[in-house]
C-alpha atoms as a PDB file:
ATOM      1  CA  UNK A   1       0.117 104.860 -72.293  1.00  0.00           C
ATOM      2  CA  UNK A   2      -2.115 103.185 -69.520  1.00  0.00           C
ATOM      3  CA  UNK A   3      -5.138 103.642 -71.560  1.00  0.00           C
ATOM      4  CA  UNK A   4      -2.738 102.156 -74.930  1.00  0.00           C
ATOM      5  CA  UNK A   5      -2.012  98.847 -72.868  1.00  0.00           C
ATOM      6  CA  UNK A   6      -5.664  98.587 -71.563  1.00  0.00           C
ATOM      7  CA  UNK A   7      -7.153  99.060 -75.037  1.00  0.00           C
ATOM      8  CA  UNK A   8      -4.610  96.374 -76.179  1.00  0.00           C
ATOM      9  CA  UNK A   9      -5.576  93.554 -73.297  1.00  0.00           C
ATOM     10  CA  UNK A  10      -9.191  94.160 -74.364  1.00  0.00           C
ATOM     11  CA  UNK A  11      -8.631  93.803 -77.575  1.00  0.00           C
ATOM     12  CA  UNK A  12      -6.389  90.510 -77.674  1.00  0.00           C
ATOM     13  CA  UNK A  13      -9.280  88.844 -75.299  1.00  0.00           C
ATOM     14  CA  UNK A  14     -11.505  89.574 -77.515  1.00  0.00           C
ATOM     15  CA  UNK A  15      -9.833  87.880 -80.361  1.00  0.00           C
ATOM     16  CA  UNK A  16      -9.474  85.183 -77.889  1.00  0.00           C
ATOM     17  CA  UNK A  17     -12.833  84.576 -76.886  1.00  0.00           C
ATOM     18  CA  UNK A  18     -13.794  84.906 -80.548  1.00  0.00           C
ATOM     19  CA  UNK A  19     -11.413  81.765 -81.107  1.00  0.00           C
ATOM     20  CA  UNK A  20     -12.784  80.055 -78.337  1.00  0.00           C
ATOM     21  CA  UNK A  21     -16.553  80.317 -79.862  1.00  0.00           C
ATOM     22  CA  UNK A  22     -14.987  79.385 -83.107  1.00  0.00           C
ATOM     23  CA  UNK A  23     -13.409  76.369 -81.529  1.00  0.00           C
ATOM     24  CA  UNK A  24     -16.219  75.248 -79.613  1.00  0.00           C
ATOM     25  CA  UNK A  25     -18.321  74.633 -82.371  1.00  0.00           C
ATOM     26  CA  UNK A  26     -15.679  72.704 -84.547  1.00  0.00           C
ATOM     27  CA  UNK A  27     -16.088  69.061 -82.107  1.00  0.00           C
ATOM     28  CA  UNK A  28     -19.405  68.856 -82.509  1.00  0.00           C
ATOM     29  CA  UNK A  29     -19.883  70.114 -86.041  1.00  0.00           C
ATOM     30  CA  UNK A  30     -16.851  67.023 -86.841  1.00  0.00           C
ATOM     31  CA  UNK A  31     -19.002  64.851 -84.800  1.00  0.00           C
ATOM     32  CA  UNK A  32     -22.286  65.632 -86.867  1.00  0.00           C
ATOM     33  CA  UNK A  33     -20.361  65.889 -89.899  1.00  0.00           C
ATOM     34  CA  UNK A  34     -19.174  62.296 -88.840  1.00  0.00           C
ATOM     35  CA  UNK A  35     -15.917  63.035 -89.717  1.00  0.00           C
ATOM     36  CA  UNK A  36     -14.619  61.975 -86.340  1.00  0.00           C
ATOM     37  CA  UNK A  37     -16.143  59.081 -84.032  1.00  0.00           C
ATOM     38  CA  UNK A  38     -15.940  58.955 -80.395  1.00  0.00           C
ATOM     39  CA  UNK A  39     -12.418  57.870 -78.634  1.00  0.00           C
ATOM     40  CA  UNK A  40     -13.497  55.401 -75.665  1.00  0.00           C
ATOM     41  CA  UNK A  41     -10.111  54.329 -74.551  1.00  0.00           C
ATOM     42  CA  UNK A  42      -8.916  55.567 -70.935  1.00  0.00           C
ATOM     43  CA  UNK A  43      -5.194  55.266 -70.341  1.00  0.00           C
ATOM     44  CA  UNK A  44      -3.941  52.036 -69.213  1.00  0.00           C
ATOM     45  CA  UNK A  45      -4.701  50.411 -66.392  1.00  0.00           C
ATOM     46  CA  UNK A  46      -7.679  52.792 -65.631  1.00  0.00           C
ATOM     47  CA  UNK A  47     -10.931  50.707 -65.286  1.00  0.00           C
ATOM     48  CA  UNK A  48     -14.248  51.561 -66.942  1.00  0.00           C
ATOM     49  CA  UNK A  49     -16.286  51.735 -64.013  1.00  0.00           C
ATOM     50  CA  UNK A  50     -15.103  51.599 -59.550  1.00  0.00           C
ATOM     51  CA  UNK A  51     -17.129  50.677 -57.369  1.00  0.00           C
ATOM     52  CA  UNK A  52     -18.655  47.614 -57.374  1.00  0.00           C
ATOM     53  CA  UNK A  53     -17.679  44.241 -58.342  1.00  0.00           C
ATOM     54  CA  UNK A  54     -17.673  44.049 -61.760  1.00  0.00           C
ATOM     55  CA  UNK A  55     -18.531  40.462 -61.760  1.00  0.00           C
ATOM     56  CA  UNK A  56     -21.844  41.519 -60.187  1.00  0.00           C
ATOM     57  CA  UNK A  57     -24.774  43.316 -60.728  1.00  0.00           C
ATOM     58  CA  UNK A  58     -24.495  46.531 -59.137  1.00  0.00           C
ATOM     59  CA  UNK A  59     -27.764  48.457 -57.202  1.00  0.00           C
ATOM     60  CA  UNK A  60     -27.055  51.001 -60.101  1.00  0.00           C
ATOM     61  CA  UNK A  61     -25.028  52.813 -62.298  1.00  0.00           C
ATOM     62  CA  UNK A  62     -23.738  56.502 -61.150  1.00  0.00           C
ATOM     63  CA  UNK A  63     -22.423  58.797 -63.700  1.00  0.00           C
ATOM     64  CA  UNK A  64     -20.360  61.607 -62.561  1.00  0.00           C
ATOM     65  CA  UNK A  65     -20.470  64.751 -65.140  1.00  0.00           C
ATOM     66  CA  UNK A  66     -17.696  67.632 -63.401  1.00  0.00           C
ATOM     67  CA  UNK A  67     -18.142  71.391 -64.127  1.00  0.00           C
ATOM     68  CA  UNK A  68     -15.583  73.282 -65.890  1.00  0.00           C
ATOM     69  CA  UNK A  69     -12.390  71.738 -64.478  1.00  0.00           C
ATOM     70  CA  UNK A  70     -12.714  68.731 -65.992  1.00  0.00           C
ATOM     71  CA  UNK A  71     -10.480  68.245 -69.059  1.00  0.00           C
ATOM     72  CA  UNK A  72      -8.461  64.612 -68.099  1.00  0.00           C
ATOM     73  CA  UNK A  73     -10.048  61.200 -67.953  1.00  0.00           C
ATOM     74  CA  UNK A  74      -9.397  61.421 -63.849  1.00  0.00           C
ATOM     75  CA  UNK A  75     -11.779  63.938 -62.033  1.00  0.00           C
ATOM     76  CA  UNK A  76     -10.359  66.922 -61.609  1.00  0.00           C
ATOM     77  CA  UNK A  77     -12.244  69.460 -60.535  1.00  0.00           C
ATOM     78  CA  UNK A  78     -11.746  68.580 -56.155  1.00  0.00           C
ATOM     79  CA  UNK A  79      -8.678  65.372 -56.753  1.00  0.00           C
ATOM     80  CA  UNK A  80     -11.546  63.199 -57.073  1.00  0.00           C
ATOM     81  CA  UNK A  81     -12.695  63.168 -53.457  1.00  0.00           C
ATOM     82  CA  UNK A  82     -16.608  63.385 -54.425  1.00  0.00           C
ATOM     83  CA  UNK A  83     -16.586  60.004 -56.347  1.00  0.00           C
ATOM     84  CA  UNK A  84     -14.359  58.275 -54.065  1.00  0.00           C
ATOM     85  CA  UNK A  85     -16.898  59.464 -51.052  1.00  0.00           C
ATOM     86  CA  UNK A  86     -19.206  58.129 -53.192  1.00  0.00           C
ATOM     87  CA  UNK A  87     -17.710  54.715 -53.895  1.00  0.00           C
ATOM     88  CA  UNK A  88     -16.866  54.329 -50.095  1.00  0.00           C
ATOM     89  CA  UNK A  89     -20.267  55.491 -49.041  1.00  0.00           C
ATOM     90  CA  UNK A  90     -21.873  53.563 -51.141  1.00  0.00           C
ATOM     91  CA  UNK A  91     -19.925  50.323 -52.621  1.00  0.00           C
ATOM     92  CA  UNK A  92     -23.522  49.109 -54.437  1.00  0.00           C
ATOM     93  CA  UNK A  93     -22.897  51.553 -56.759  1.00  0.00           C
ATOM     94  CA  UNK A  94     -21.106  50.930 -60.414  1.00  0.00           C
ATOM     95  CA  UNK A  95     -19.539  54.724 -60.926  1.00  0.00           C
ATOM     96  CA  UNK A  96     -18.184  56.361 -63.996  1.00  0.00           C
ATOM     97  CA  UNK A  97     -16.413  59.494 -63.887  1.00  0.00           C
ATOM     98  CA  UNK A  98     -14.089  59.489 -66.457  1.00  0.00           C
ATOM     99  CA  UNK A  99     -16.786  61.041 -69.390  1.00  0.00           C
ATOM    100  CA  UNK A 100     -15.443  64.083 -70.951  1.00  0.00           C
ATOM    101  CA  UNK A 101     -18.605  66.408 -70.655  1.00  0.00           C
ATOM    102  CA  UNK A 102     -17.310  69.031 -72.678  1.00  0.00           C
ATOM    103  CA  UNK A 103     -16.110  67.460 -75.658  1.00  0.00           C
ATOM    104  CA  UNK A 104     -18.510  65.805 -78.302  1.00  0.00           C
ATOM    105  CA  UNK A 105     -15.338  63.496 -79.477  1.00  0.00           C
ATOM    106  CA  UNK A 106     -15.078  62.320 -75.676  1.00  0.00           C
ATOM    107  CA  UNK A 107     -11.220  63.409 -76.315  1.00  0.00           C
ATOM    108  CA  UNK A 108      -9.444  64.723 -73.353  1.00  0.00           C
ATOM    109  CA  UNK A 109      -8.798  68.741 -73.712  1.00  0.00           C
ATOM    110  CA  UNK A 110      -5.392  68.802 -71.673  1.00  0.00           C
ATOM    111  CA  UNK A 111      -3.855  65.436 -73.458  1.00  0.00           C
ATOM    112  CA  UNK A 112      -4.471  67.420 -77.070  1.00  0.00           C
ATOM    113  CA  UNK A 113      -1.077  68.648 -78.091  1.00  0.00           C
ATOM    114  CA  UNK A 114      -1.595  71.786 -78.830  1.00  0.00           C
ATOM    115  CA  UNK A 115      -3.154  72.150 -75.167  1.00  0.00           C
ATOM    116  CA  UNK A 116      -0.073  70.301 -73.187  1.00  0.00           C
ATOM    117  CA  UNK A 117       1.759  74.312 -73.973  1.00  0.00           C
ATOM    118  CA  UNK A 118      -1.346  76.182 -73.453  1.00  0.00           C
ATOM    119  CA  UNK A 119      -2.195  74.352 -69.828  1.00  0.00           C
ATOM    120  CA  UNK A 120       2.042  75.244 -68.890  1.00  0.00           C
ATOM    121  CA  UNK A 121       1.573  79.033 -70.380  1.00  0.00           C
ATOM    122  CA  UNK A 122      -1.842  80.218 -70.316  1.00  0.00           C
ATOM    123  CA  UNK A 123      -3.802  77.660 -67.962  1.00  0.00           C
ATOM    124  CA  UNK A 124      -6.825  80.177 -67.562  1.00  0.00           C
ATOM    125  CA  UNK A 125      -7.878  78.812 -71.365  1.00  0.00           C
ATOM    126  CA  UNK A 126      -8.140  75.117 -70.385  1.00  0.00           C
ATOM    127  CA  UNK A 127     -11.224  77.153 -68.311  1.00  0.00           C
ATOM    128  CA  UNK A 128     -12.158  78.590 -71.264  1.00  0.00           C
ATOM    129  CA  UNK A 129     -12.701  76.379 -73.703  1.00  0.00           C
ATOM    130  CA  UNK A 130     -15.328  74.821 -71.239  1.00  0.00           C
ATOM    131  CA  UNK A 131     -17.505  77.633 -70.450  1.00  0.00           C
ATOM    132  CA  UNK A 132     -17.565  78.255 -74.250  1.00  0.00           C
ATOM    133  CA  UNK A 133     -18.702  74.204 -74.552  1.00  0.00           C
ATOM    134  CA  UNK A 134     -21.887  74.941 -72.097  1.00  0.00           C
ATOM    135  CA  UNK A 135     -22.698  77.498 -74.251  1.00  0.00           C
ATOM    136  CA  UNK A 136     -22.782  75.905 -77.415  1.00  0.00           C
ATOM    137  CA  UNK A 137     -24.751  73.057 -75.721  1.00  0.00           C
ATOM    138  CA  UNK A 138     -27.479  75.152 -74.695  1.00  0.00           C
ATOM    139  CA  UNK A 139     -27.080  76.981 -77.974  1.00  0.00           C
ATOM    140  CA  UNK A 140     -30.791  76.039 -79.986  1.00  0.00           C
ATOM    141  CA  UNK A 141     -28.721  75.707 -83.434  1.00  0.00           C
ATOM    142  CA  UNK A 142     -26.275  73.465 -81.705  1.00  0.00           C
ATOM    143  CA  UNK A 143     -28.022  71.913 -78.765  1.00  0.00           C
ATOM    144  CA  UNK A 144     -29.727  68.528 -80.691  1.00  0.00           C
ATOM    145  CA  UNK A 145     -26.222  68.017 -82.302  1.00  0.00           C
ATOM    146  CA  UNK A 146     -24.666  68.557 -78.810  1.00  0.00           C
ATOM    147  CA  UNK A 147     -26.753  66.252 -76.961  1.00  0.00           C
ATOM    148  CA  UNK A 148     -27.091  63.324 -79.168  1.00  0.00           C
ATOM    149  CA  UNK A 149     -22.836  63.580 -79.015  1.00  0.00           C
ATOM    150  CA  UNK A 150     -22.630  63.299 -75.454  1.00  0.00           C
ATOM    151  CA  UNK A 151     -25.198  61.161 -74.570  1.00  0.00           C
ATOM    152  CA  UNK A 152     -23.917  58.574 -77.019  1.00  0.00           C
ATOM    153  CA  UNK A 153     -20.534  58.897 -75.496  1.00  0.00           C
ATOM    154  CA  UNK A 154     -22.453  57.990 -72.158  1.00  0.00           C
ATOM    155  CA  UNK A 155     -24.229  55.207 -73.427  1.00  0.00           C
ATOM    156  CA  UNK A 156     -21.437  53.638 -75.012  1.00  0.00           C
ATOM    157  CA  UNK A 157     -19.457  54.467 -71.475  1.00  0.00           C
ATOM    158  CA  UNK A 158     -22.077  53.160 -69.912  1.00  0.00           C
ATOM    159  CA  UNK A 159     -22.083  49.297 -72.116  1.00  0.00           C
ATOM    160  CA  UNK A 160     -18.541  48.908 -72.422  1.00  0.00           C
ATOM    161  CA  UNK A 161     -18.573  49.062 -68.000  1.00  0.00           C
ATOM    162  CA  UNK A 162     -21.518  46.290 -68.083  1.00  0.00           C
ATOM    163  CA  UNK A 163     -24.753  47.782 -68.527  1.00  0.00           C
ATOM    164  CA  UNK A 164     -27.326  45.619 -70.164  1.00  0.00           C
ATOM    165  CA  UNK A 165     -29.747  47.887 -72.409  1.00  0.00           C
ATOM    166  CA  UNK A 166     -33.877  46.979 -71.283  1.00  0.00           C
ATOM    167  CA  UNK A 167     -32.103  45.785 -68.244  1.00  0.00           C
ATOM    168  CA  UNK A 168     -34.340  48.067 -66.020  1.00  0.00           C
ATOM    169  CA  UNK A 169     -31.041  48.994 -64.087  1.00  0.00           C
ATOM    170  CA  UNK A 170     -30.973  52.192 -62.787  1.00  0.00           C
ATOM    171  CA  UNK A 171     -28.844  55.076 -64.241  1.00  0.00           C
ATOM    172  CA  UNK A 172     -27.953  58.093 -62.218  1.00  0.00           C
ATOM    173  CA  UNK A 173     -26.195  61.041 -63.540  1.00  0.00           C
ATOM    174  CA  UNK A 174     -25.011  63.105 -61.286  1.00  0.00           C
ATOM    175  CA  UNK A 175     -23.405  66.651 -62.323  1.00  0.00           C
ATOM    176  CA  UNK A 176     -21.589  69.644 -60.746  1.00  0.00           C
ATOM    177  CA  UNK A 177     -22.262  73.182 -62.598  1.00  0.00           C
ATOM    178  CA  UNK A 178     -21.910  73.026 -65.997  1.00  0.00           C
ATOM    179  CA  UNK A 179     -22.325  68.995 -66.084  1.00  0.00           C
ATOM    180  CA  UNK A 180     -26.049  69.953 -65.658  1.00  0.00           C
ATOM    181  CA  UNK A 181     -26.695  71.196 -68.975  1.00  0.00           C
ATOM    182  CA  UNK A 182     -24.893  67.878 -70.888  1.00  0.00           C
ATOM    183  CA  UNK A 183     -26.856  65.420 -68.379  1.00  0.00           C
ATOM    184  CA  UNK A 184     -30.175  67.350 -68.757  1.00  0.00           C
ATOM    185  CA  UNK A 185     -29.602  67.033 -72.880  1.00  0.00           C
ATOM    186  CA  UNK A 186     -28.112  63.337 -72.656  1.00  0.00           C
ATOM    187  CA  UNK A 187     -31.692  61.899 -71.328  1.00  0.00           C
ATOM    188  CA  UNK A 188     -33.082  61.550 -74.247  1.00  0.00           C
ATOM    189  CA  UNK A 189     -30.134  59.740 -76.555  1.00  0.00           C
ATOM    190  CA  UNK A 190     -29.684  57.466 -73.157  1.00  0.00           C
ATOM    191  CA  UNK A 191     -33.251  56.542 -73.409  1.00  0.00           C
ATOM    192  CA  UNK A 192     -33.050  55.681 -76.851  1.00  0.00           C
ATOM    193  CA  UNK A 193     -29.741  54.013 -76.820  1.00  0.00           C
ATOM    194  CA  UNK A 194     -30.265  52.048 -73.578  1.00  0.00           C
ATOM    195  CA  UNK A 195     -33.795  52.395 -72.358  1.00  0.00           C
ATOM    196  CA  UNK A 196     -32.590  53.162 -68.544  1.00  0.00           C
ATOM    197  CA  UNK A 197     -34.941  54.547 -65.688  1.00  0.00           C
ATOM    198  CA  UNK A 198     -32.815  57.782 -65.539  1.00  0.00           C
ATOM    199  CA  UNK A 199     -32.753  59.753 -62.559  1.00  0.00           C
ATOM    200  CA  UNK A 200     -30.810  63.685 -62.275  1.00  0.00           C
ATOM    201  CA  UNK A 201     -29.465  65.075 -59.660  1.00  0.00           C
ATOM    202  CA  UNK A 202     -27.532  68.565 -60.058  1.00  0.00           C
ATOM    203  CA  UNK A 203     -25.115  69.958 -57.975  1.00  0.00           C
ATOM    204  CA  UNK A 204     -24.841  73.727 -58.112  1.00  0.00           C
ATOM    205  CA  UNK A 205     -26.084  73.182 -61.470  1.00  0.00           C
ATOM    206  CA  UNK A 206     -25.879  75.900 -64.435  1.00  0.00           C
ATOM    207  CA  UNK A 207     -27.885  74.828 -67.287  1.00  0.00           C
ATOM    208  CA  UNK A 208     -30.462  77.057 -69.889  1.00  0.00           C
ATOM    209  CA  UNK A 209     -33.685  74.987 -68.967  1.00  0.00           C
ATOM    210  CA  UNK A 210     -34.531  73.940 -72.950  1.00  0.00           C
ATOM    211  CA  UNK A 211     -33.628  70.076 -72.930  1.00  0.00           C
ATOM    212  CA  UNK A 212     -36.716  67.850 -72.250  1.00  0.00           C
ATOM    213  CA  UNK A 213     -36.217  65.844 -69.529  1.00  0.00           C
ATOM    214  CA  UNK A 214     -39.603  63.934 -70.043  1.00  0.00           C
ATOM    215  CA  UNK A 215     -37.590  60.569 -70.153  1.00  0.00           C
ATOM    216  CA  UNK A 216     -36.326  61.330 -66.390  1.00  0.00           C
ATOM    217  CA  UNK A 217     -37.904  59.719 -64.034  1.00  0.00           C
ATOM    218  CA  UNK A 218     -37.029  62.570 -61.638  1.00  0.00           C
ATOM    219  CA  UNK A 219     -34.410  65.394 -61.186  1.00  0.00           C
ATOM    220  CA  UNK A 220     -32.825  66.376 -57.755  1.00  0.00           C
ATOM    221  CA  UNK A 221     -31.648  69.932 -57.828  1.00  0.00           C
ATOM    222  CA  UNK A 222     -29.132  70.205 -54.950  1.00  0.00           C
ATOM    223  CA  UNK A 223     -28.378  74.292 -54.414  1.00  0.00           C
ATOM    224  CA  UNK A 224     -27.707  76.979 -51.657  1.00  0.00           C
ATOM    225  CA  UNK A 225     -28.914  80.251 -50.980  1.00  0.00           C
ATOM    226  CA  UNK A 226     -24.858  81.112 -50.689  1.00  0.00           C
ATOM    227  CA  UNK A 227     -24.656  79.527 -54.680  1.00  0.00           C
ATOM    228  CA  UNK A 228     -24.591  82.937 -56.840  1.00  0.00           C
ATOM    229  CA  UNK A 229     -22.837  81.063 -59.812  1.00  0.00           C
ATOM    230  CA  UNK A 230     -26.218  78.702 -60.042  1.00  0.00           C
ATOM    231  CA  UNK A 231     -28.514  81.570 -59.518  1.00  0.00           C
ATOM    232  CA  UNK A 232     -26.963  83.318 -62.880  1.00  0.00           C
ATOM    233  CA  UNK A 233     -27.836  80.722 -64.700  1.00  0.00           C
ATOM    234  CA  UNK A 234     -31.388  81.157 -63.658  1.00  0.00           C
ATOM    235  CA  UNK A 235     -31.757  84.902 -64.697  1.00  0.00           C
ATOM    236  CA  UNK A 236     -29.372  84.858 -68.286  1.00  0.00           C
ATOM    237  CA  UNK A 237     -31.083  81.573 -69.945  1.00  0.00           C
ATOM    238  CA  UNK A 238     -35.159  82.626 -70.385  1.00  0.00           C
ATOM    239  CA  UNK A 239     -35.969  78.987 -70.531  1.00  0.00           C
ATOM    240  CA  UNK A 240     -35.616  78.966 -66.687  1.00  0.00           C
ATOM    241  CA  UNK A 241     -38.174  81.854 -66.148  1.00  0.00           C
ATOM    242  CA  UNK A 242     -41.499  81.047 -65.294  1.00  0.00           C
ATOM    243  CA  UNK A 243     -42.843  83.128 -68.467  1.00  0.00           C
ATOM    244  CA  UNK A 244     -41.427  80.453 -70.476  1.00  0.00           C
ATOM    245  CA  UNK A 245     -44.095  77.481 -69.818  1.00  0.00           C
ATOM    246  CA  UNK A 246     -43.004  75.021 -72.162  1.00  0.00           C
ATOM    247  CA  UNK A 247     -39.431  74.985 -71.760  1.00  0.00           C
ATOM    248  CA  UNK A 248     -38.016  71.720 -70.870  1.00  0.00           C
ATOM    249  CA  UNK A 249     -37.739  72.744 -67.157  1.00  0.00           C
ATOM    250  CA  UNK A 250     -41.005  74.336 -66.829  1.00  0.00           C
ATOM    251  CA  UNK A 251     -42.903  71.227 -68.566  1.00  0.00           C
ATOM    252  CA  UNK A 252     -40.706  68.989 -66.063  1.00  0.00           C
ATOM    253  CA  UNK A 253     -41.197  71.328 -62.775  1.00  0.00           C
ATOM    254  CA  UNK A 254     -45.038  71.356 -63.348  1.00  0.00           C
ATOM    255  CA  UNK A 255     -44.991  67.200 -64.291  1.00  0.00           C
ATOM    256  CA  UNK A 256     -44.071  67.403 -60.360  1.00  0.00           C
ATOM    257  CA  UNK A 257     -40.194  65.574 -61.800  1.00  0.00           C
ATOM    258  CA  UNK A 258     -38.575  68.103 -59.750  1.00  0.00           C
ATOM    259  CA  UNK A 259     -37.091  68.045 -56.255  1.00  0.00           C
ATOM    260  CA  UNK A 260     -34.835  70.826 -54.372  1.00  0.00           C
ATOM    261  CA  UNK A 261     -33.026  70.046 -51.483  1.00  0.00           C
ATOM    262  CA  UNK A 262     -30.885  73.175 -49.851  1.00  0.00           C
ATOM    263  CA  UNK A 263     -27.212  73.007 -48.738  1.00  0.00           C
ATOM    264  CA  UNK A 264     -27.224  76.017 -47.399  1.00  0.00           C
ATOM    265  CA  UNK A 265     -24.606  77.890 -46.906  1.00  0.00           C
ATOM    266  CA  UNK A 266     -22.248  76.032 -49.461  1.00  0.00           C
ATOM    267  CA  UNK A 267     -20.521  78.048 -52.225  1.00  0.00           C
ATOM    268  CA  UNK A 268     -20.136  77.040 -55.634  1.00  0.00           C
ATOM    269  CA  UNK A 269     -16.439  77.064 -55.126  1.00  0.00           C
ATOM    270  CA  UNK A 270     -13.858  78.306 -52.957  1.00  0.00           C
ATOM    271  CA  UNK A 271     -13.493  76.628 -48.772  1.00  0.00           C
ATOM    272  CA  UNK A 272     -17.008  76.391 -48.522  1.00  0.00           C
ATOM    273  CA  UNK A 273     -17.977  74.988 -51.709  1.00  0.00           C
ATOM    274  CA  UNK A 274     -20.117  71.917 -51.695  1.00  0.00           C
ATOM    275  CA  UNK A 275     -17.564  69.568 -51.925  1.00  0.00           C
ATOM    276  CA  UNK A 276     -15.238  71.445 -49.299  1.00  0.00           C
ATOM    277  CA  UNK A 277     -13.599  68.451 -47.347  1.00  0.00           C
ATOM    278  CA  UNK A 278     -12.543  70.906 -44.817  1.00  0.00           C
ATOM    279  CA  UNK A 279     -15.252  73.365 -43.877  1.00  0.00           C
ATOM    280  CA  UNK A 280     -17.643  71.867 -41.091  1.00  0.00           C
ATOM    281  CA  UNK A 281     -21.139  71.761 -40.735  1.00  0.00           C
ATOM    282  CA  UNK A 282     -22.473  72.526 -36.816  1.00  0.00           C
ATOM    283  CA  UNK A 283     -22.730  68.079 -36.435  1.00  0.00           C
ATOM    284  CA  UNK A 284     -19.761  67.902 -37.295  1.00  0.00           C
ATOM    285  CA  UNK A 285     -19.471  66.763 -41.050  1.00  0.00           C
ATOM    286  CA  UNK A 286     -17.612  68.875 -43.656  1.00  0.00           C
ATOM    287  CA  UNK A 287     -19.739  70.048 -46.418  1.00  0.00           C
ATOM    288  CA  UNK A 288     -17.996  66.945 -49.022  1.00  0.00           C
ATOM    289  CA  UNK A 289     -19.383  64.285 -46.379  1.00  0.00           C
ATOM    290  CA  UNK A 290     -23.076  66.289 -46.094  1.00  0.00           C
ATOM    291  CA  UNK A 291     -23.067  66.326 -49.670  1.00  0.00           C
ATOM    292  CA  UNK A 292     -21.968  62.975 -50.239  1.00  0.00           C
ATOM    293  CA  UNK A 293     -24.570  61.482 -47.251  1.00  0.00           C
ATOM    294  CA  UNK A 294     -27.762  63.510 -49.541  1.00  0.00           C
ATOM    295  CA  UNK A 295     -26.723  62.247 -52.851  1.00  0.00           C
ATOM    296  CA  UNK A 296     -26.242  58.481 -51.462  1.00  0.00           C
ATOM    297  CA  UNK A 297     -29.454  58.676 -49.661  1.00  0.00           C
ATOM    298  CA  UNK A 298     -31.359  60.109 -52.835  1.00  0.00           C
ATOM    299  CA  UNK A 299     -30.133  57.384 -54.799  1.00  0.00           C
ATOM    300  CA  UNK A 300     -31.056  54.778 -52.168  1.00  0.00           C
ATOM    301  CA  UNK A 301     -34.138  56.316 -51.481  1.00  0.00           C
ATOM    302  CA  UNK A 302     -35.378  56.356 -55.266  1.00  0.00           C
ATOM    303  CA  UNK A 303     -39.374  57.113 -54.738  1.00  0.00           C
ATOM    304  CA  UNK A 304     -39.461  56.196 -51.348  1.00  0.00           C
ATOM    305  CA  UNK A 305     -37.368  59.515 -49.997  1.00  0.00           C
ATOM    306  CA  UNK A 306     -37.004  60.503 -46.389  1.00  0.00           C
ATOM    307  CA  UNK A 307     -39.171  63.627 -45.299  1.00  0.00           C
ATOM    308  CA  UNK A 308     -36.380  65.698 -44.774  1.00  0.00           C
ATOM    309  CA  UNK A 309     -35.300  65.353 -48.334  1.00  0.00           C
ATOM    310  CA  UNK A 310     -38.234  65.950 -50.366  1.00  0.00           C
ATOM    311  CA  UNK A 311     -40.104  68.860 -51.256  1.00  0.00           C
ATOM    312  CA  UNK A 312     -42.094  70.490 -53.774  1.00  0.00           C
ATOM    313  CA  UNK A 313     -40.647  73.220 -56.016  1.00  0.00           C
ATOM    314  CA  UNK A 314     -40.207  76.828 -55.045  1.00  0.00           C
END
């Protein structure tokens, strides 16, 4: 009976996850199809862009890509606290975070109908639905489609809260997890849409390594030994091995465009997680203010970086 109920559970989550591949595919095959445009409209009374004054040219524009818990317009995945450390640390900076990472049609996964019953009933989905969305990004039948989606959903994110295209204003996109594969594939749409001096910095990221980052002007990779989640995505996609030269991140890491910077020993989740406004560092801070004080001080830094903070590849 035992074994019955086990075969069963199996079985009905694989039918799931076959629906959830199925699914993942259809937004950005209706995108390329052109079907279906992008929806650019937050809910009312939500601004564009925080930060700084709108009236005003800010030092730069900071885009905030969330991992897997994103599916509203607000930042989900810690209440927000990240960007609002980042808008109090740093009030020069113009900062997005309402971009919907995982959805080519920039259409909020939990205000969908049909996902207001699943997020009340079966919440683990919502979850889901956005690992199956990184993988059909770094999917190589998929990926070009995938990329030009998003990163036109930035750029057009990115005008409609001021920014000037051949402006030479600085555009940071900063991503947790899964956010690192749709910011490393957005560079290149951004570039052509808005040509931006684009700088990457990751946060625990998970990505396959295949999108050319060329048009960076540098990527940050901020990780910790204590990170297992990140270091996954470094043994299951082969375009992060070494073997594979000419992958996007091997052409980039050799170019000398990338930086790591440890956190040790930050999780990718959980009390200790990056972004942990609770767990404290021996000085004092909590892991959300030490990772909030790196990426303000990478940003203000640009090519002139502190000591501390730079360093070549491993």
């Amino acid at each position: 009976m035992i074994g019955f109920a086990l075969l069963l559970l199996l079985g009905g989550l694989g039918l799931v996850l076959i629906a959830e591949a199925l699914l993942a595919r259809y937004e950005v095959l209706v995108y390329a199809a052109g079907w279906r445009s992008h929806t650019i409209a937050p809910p009312s009374g939500r601004p564009y862009a925080r930060g700084a004054d709108p009236h005003r040219p800010p030092a730069a524009y900071l885009v905030y890509l969330d991992g897997i818990g994103k599916r509203r317009y607000h930042d989900t995945r810690d209440g927000g606290q990240l960007v609002k450390a980042l808008i109090k640390g740093a009030p020069e900076l113009r900062v997005l975070g309402q971009v919907q990472p995982y959805s080519p049609l920039a259409v909020p996964l939990a205000d969908r109908p049909v996902w207001v019953w699943v997020r009340r009933h079966i919440g683990l989905l919502l979850f889901l639905h956005n690992v199956m969305q990184i993988f059909v990004a770094a999917d190589r039948r998929y990926r070009p489609l995938y990329n030009r989606a998003v990163g036109s959903q930035i750029a057009t994110e990115l005008r409609t809260a001021g920014y000037r295209p051949d402006s030479g204003m600085p555009v940071v996109l900063l991503s947790y997890s899964g956010g690192a594969q749709v910011s490393t594939g957005a560079v290149d749409e951004l570039w052509s849409q808005l040509r931006a001096p684009i700088r990457l910095i990751t946060l625990g990221g998970f990505h396959s390594g295949a999108n050319d980052i060329s048009h960076a002007q540098h990527l940050y990779q901020l990780t910790s030994a204590g990170d297992w989640i990140e270091r996954v995505g470094t043994w299951i996609f082969p375009q992060r091995w070494r073997l594979f030269r000419w992958s996007g991140w091997n052409r980039a890491a050799r170019a000398g465009k990338i930086t790591v910077h440890g956190l040790d020993p930050a999780t990718h989740f959980g009390s200790r997680s990056y972004i942990s406004p609770k767990t404290r560092l021996p000085d004092g801070r909590s892991y959300l203010d030490r990772t909030t004080d790196t990426v303000i001080a990478l940003i203000r830094g640009h090519l002139n970086m502190p000591a501390e903070i730079d360093g070549p590849l491993p």
